[in-house]
PDB file of N, CA and C in Angstrom:
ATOM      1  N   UNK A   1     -73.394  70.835   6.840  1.00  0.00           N
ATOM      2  CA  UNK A   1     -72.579  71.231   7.965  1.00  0.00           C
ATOM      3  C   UNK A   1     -73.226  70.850   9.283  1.00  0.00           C
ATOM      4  N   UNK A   2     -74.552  70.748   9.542  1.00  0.00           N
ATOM      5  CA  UNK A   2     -75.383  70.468  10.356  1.00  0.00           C
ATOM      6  C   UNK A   2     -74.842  68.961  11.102  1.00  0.00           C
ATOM      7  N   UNK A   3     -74.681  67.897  10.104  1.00  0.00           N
ATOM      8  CA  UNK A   3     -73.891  66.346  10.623  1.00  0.00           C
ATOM      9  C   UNK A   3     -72.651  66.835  10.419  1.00  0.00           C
ATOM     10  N   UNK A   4     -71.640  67.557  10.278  1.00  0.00           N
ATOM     11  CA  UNK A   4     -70.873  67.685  10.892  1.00  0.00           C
ATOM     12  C   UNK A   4     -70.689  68.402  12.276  1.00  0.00           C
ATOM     13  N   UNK A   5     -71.240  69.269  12.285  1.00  0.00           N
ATOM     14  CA  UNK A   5     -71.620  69.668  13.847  1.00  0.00           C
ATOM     15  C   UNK A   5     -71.916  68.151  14.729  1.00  0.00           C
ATOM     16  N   UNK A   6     -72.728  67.838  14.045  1.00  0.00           N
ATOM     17  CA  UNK A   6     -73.201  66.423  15.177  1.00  0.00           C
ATOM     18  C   UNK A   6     -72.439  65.513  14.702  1.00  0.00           C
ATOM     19  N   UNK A   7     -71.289  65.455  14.566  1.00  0.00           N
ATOM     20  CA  UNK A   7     -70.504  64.407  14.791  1.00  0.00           C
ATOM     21  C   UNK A   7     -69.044  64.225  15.698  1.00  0.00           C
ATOM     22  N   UNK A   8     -69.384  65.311  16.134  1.00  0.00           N
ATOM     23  CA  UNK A   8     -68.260  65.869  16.798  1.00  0.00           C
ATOM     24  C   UNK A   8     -67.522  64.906  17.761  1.00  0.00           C
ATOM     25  N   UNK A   9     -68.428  63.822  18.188  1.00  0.00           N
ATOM     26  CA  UNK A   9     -68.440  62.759  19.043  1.00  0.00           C
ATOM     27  C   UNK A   9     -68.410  61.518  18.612  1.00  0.00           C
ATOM     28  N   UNK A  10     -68.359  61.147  17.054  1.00  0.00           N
ATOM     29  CA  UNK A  10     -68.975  60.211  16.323  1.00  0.00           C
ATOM     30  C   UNK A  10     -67.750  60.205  15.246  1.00  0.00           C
ATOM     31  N   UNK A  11     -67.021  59.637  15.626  1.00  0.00           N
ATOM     32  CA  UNK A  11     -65.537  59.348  14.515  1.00  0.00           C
ATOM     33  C   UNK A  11     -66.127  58.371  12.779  1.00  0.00           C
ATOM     34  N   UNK A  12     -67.280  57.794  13.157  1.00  0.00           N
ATOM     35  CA  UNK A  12     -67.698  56.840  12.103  1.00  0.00           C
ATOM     36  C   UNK A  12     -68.848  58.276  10.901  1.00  0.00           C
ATOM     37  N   UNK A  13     -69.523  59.008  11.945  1.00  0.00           N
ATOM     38  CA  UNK A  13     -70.168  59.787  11.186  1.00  0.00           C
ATOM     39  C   UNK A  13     -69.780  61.133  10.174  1.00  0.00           C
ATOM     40  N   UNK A  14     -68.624  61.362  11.300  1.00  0.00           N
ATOM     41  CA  UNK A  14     -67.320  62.188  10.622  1.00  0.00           C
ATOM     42  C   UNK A  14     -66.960  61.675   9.495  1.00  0.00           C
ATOM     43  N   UNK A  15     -66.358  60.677   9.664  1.00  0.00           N
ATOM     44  CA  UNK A  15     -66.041  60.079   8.514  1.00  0.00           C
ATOM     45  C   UNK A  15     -67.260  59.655   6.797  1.00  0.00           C
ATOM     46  N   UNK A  16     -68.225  59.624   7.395  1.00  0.00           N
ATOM     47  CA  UNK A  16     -69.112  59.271   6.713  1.00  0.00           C
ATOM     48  C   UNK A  16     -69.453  60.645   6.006  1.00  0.00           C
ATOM     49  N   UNK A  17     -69.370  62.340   7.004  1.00  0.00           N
ATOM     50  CA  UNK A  17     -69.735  63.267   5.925  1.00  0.00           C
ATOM     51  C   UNK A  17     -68.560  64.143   5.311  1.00  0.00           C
ATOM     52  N   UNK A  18     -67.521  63.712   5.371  1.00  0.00           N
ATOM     53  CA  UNK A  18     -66.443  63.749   4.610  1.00  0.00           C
ATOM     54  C   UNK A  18     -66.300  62.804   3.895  1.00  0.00           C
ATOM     55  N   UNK A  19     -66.739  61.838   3.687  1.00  0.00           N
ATOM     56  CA  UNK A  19     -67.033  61.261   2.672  1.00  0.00           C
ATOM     57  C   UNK A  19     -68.143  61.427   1.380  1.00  0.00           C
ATOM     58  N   UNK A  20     -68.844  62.198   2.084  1.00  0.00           N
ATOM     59  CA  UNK A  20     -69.903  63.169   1.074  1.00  0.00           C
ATOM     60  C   UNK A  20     -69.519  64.124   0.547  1.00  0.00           C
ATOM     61  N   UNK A  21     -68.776  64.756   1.201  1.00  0.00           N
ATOM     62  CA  UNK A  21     -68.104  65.627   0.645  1.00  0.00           C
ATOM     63  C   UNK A  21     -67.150  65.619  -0.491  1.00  0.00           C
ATOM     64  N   UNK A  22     -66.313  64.740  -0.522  1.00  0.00           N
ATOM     65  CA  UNK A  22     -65.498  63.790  -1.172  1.00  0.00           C
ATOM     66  C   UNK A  22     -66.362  63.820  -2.859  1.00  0.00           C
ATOM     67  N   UNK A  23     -67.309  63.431  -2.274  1.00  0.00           N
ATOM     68  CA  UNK A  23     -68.064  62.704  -3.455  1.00  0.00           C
ATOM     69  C   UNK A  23     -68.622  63.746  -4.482  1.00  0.00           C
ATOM     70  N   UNK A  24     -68.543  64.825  -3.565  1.00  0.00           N
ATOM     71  CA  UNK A  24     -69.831  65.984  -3.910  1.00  0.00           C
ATOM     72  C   UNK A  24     -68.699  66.541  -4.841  1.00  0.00           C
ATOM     73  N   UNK A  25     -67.436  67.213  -4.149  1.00  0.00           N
ATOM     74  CA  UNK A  25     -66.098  67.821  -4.960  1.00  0.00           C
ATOM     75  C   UNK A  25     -65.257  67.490  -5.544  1.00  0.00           C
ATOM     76  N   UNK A  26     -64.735  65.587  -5.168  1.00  0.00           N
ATOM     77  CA  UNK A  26     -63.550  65.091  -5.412  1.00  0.00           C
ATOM     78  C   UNK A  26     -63.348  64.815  -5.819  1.00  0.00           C
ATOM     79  N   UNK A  27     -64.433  63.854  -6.913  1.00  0.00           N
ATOM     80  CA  UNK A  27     -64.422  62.869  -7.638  1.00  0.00           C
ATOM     81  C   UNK A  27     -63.610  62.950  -8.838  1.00  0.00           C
ATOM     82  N   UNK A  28     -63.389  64.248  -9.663  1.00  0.00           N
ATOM     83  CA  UNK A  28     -62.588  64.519 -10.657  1.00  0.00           C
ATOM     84  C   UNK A  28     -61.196  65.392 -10.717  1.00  0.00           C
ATOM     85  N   UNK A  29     -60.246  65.271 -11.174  1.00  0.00           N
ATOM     86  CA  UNK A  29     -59.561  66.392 -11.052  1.00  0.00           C
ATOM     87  C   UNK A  29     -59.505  67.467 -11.846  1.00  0.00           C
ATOM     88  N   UNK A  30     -61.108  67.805 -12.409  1.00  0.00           N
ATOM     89  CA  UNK A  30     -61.505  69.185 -13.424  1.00  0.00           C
ATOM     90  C   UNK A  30     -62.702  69.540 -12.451  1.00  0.00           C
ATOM     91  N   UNK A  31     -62.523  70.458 -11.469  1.00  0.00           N
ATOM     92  CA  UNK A  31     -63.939  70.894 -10.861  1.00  0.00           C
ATOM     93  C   UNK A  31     -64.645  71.740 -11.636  1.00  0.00           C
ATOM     94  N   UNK A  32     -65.736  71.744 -11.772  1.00  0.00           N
ATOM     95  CA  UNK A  32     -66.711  73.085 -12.367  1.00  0.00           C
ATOM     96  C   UNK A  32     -66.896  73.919 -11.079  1.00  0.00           C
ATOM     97  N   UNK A  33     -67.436  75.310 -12.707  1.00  0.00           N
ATOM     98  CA  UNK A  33     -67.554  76.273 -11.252  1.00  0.00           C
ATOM     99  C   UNK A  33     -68.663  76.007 -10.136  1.00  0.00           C
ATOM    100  N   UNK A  34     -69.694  75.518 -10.406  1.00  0.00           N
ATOM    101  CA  UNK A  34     -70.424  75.140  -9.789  1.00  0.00           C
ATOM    102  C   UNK A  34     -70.072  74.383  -8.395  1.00  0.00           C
ATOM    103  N   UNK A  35     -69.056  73.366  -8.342  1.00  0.00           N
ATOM    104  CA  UNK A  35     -68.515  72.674  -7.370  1.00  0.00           C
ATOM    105  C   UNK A  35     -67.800  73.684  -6.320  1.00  0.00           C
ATOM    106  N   UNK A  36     -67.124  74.904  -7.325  1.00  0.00           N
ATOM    107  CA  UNK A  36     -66.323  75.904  -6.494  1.00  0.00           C
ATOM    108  C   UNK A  36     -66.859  76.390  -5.708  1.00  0.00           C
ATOM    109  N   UNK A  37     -68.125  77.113  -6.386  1.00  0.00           N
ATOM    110  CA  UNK A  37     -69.091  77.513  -5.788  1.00  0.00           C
ATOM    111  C   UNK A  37     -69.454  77.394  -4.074  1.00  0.00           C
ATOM    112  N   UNK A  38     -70.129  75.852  -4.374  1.00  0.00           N
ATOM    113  CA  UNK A  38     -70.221  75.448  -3.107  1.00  0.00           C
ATOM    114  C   UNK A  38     -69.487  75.009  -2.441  1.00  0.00           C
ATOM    115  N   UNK A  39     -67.966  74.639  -2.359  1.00  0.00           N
ATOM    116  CA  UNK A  39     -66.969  74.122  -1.701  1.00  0.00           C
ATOM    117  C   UNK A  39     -66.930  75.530  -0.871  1.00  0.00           C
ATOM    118  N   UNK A  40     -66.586  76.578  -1.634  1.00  0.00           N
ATOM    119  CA  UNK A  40     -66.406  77.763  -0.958  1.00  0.00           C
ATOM    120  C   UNK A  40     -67.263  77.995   0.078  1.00  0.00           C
ATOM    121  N   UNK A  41     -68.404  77.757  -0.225  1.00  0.00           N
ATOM    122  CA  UNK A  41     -69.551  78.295   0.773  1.00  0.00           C
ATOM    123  C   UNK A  41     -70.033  77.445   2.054  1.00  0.00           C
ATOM    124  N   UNK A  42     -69.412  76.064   1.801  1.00  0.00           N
ATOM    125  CA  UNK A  42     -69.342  75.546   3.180  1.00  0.00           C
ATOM    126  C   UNK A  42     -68.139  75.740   3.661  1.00  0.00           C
ATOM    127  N   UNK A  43     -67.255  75.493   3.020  1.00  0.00           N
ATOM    128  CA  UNK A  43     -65.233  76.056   3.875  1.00  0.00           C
ATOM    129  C   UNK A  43     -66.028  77.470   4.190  1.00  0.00           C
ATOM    130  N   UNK A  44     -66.772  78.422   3.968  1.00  0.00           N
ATOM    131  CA  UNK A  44     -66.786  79.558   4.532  1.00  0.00           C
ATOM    132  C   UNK A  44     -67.904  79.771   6.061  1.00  0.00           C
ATOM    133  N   UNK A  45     -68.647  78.819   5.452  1.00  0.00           N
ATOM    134  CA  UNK A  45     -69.583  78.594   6.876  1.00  0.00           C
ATOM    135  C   UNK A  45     -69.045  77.910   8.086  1.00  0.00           C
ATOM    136  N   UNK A  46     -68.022  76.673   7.718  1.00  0.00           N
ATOM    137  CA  UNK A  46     -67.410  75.596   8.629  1.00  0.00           C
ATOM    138  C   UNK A  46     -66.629  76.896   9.712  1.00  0.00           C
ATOM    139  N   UNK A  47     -66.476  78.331   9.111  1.00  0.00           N
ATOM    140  CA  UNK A  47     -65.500  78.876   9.851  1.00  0.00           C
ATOM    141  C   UNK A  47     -65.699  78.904  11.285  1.00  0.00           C
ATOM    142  N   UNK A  48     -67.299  79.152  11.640  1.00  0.00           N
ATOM    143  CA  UNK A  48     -68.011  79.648  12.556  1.00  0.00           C
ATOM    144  C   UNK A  48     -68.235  78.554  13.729  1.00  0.00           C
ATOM    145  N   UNK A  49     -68.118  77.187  13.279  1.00  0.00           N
ATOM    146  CA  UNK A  49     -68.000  75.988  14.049  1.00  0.00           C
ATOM    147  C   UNK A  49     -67.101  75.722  14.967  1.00  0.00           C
ATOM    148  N   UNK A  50     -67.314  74.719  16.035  1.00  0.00           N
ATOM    149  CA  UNK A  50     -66.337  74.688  17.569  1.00  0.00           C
ATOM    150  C   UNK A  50     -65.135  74.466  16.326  1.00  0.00           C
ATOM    151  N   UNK A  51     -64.035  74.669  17.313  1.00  0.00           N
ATOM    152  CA  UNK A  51     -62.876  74.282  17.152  1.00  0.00           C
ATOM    153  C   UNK A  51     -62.771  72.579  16.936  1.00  0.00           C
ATOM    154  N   UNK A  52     -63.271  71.981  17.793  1.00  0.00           N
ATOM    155  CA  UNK A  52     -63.506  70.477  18.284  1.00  0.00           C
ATOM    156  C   UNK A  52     -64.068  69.727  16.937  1.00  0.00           C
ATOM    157  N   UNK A  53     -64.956  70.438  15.758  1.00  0.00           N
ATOM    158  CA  UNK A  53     -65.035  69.738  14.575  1.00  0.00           C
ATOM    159  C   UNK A  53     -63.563  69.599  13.840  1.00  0.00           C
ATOM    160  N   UNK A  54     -62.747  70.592  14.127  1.00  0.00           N
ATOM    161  CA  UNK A  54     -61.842  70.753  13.180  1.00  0.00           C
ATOM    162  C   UNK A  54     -61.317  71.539  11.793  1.00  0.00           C
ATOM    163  N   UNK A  55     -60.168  71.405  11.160  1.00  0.00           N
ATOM    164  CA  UNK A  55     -60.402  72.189   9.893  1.00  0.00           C
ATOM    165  C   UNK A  55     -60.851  71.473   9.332  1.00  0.00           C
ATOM    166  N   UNK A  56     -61.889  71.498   8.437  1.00  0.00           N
ATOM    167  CA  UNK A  56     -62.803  71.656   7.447  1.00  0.00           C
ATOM    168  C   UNK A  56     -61.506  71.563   6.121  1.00  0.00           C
ATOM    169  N   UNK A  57     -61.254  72.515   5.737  1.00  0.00           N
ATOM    170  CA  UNK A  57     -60.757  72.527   4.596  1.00  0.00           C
ATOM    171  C   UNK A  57     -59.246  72.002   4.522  1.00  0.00           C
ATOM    172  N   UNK A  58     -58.606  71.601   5.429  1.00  0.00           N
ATOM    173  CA  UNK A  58     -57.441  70.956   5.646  1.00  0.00           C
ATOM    174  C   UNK A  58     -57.621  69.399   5.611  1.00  0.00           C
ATOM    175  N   UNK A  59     -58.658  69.412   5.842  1.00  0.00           N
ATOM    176  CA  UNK A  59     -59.023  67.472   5.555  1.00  0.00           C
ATOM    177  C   UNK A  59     -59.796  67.192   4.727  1.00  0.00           C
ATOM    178  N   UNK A  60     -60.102  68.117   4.152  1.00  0.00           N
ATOM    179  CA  UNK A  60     -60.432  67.964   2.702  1.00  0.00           C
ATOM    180  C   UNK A  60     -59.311  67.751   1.775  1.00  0.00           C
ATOM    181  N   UNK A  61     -58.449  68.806   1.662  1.00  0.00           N
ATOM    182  CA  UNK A  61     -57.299  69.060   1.478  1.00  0.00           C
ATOM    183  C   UNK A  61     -56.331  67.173   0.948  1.00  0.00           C
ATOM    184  N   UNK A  62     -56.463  67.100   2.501  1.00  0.00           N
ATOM    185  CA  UNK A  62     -55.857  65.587   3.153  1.00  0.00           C
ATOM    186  C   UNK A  62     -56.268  64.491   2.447  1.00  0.00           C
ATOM    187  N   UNK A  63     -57.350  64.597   2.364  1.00  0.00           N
ATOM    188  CA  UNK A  63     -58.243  63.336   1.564  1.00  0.00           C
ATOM    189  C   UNK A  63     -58.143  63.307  -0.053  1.00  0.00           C
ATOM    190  N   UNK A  64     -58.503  64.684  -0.188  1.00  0.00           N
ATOM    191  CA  UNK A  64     -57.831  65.118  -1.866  1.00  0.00           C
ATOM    192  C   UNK A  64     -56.556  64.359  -1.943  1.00  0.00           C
ATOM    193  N   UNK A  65     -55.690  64.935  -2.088  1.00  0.00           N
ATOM    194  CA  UNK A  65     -54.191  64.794  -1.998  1.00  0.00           C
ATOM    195  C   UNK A  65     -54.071  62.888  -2.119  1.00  0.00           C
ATOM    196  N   UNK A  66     -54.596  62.316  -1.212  1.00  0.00           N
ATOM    197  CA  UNK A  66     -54.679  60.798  -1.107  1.00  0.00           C
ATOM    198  C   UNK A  66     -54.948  60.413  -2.363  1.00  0.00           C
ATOM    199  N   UNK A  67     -56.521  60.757  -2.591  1.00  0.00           N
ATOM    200  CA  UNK A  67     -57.292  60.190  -3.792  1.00  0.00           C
ATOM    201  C   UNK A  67     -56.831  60.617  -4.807  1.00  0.00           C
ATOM    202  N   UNK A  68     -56.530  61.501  -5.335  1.00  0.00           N
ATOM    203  CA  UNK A  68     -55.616  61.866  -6.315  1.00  0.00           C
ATOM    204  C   UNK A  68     -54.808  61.584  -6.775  1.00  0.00           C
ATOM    205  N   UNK A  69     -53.300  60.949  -5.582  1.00  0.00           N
ATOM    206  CA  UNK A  69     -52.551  60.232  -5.874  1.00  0.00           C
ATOM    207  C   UNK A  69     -52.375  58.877  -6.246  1.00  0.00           C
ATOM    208  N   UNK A  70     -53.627  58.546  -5.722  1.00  0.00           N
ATOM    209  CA  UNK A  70     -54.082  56.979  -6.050  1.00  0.00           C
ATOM    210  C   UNK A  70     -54.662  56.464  -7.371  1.00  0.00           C
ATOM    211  N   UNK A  71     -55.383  57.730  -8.047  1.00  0.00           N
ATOM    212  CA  UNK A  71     -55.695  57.605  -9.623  1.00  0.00           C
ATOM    213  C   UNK A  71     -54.868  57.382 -10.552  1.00  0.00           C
ATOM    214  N   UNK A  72     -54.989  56.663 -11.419  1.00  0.00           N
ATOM    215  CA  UNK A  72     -54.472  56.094 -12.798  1.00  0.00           C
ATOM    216  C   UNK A  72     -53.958  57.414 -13.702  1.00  0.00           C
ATOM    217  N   UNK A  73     -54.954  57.811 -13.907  1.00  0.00           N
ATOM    218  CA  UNK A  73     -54.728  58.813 -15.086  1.00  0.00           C
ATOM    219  C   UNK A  73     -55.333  60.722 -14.873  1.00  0.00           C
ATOM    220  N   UNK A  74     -54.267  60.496 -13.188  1.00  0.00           N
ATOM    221  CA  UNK A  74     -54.657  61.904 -12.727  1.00  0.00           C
ATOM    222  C   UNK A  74     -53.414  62.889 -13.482  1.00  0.00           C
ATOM    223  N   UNK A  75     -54.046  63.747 -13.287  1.00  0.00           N
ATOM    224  CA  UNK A  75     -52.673  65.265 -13.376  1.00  0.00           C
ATOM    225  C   UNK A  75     -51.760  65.290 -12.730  1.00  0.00           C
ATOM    226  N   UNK A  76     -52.181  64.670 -11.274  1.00  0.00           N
ATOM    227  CA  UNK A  76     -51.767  65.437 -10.326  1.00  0.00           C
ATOM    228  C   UNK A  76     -52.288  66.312  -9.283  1.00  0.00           C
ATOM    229  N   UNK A  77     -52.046  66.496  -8.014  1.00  0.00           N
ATOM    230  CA  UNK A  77     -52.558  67.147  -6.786  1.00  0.00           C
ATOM    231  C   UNK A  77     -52.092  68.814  -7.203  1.00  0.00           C
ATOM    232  N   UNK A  78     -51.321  69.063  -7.512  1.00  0.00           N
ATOM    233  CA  UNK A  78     -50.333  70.278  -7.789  1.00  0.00           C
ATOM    234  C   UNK A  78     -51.685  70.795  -8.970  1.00  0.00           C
ATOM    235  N   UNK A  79     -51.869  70.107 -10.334  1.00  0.00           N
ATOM    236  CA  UNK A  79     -52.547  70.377 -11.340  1.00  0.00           C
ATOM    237  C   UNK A  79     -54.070  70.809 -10.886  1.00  0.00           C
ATOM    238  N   UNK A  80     -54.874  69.856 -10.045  1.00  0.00           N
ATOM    239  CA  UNK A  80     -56.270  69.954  -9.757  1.00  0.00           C
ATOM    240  C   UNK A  80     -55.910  71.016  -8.381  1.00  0.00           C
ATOM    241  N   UNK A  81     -55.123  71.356  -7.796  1.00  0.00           N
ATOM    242  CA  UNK A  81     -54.991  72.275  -6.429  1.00  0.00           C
ATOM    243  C   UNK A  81     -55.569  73.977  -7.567  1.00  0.00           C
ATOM    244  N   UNK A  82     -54.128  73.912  -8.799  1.00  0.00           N
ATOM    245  CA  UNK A  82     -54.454  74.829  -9.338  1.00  0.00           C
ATOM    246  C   UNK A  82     -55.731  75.280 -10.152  1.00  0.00           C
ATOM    247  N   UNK A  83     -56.207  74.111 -10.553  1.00  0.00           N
ATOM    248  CA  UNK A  83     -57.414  74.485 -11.499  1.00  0.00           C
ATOM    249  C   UNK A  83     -58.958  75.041 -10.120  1.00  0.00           C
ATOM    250  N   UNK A  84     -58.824  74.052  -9.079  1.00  0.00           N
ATOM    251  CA  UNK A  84     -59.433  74.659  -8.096  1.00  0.00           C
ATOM    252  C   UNK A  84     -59.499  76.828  -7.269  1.00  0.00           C
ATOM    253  N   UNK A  85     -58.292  76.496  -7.548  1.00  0.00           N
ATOM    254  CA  UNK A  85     -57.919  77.883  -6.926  1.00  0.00           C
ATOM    255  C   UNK A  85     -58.279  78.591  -7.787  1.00  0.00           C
ATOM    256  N   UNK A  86     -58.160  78.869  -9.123  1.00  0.00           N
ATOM    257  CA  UNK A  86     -58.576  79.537 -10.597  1.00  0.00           C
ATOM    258  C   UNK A  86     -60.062  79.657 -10.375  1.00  0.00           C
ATOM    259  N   UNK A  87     -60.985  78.726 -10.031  1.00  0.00           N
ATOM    260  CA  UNK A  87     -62.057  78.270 -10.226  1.00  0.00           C
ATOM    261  C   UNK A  87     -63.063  79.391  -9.242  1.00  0.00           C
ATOM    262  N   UNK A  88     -61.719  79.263  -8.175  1.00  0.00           N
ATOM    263  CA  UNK A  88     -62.852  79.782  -6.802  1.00  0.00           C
ATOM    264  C   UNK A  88     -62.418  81.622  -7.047  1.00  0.00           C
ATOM    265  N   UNK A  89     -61.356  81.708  -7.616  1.00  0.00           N
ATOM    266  CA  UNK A  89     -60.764  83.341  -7.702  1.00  0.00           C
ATOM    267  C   UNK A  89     -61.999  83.686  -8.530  1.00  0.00           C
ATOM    268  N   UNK A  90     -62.137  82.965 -10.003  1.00  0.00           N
ATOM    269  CA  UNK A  90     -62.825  83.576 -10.590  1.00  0.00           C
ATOM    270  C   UNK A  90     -64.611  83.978  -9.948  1.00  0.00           C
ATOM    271  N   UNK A  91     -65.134  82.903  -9.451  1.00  0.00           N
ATOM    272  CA  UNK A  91     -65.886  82.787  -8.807  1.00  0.00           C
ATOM    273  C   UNK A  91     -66.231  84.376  -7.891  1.00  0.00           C
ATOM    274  N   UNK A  92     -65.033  84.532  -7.009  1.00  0.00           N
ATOM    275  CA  UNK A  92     -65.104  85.896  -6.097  1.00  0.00           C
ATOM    276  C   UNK A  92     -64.658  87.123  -6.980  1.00  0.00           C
ATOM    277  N   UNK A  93     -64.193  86.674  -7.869  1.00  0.00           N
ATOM    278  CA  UNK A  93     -64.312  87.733  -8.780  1.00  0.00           C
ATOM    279  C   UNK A  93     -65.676  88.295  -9.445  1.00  0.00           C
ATOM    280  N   UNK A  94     -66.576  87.232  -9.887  1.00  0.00           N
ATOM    281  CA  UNK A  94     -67.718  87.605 -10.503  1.00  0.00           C
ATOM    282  C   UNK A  94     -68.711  88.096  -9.722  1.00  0.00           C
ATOM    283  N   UNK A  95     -68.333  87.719  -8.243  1.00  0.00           N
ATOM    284  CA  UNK A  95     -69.259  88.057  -7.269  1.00  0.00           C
ATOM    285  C   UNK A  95     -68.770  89.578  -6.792  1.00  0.00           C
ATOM    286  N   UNK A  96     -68.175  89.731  -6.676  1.00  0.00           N
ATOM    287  CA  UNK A  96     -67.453  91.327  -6.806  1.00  0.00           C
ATOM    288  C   UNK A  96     -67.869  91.933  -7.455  1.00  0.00           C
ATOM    289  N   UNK A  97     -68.200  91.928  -8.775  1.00  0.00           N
ATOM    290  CA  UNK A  97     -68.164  92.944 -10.034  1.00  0.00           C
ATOM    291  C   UNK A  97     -69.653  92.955  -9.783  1.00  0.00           C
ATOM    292  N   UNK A  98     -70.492  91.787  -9.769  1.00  0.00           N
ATOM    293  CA  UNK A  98     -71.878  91.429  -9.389  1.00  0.00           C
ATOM    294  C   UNK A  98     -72.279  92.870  -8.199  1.00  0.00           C
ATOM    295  N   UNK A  99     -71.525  92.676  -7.412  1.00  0.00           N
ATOM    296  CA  UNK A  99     -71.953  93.648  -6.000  1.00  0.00           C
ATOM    297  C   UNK A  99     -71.779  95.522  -6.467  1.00  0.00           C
ATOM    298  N   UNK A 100     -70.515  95.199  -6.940  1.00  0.00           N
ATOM    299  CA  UNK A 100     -70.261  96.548  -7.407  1.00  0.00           C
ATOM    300  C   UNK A 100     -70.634  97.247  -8.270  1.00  0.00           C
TER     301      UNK A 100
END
């Protein structure tokens, strides 16, 4: 999140750590929990950032949606949206029961 902060000014570097990002979450349309994990925990940190970086998880979102549609032998954006969302519920679920 740190180069995204500092790119705020830098359309090529932006691009470059959303593209890491990409790489880190996107690559499949079966995330592990592990991926949930941390997707969550930077979409939850990005919250605290200027406005001027942007949403975070809406251009992720954006970029998903692209690459997805562009695969051969995807599910689908609809299919990997859901297995994501499952992924991250369960996730705050275990962390719940964990606390409690």
């Amino acid at each position: 999140l740190d180069l995204l902060r500092r790119s705020v000014d830098s359309e090529a570097l932006r691009n470059l750590v959303f593209g890491t990002f990409e790489l880190l979450w996107f690559m499949d349309d079966e995330p592990t929990p592990q991926a949930a994990r941390q997707l969550s925990r930077v979409v939850d940190a990005s919250r605290s950032m200027p406005a001027s970086v942007g949403d975070l998880l809406q251009e992720l979102l954006r970029r998903f949606r692209k690459t997805v549609g562009s695969r051969k032998n995807s599910k689908g954006y609809e299919f990997a949206i859901r297995r994501w969302t499952t992924l991250i519920l369960n996730e705050f679920v275990q962390l719940r029961c964990k606390q409690g």
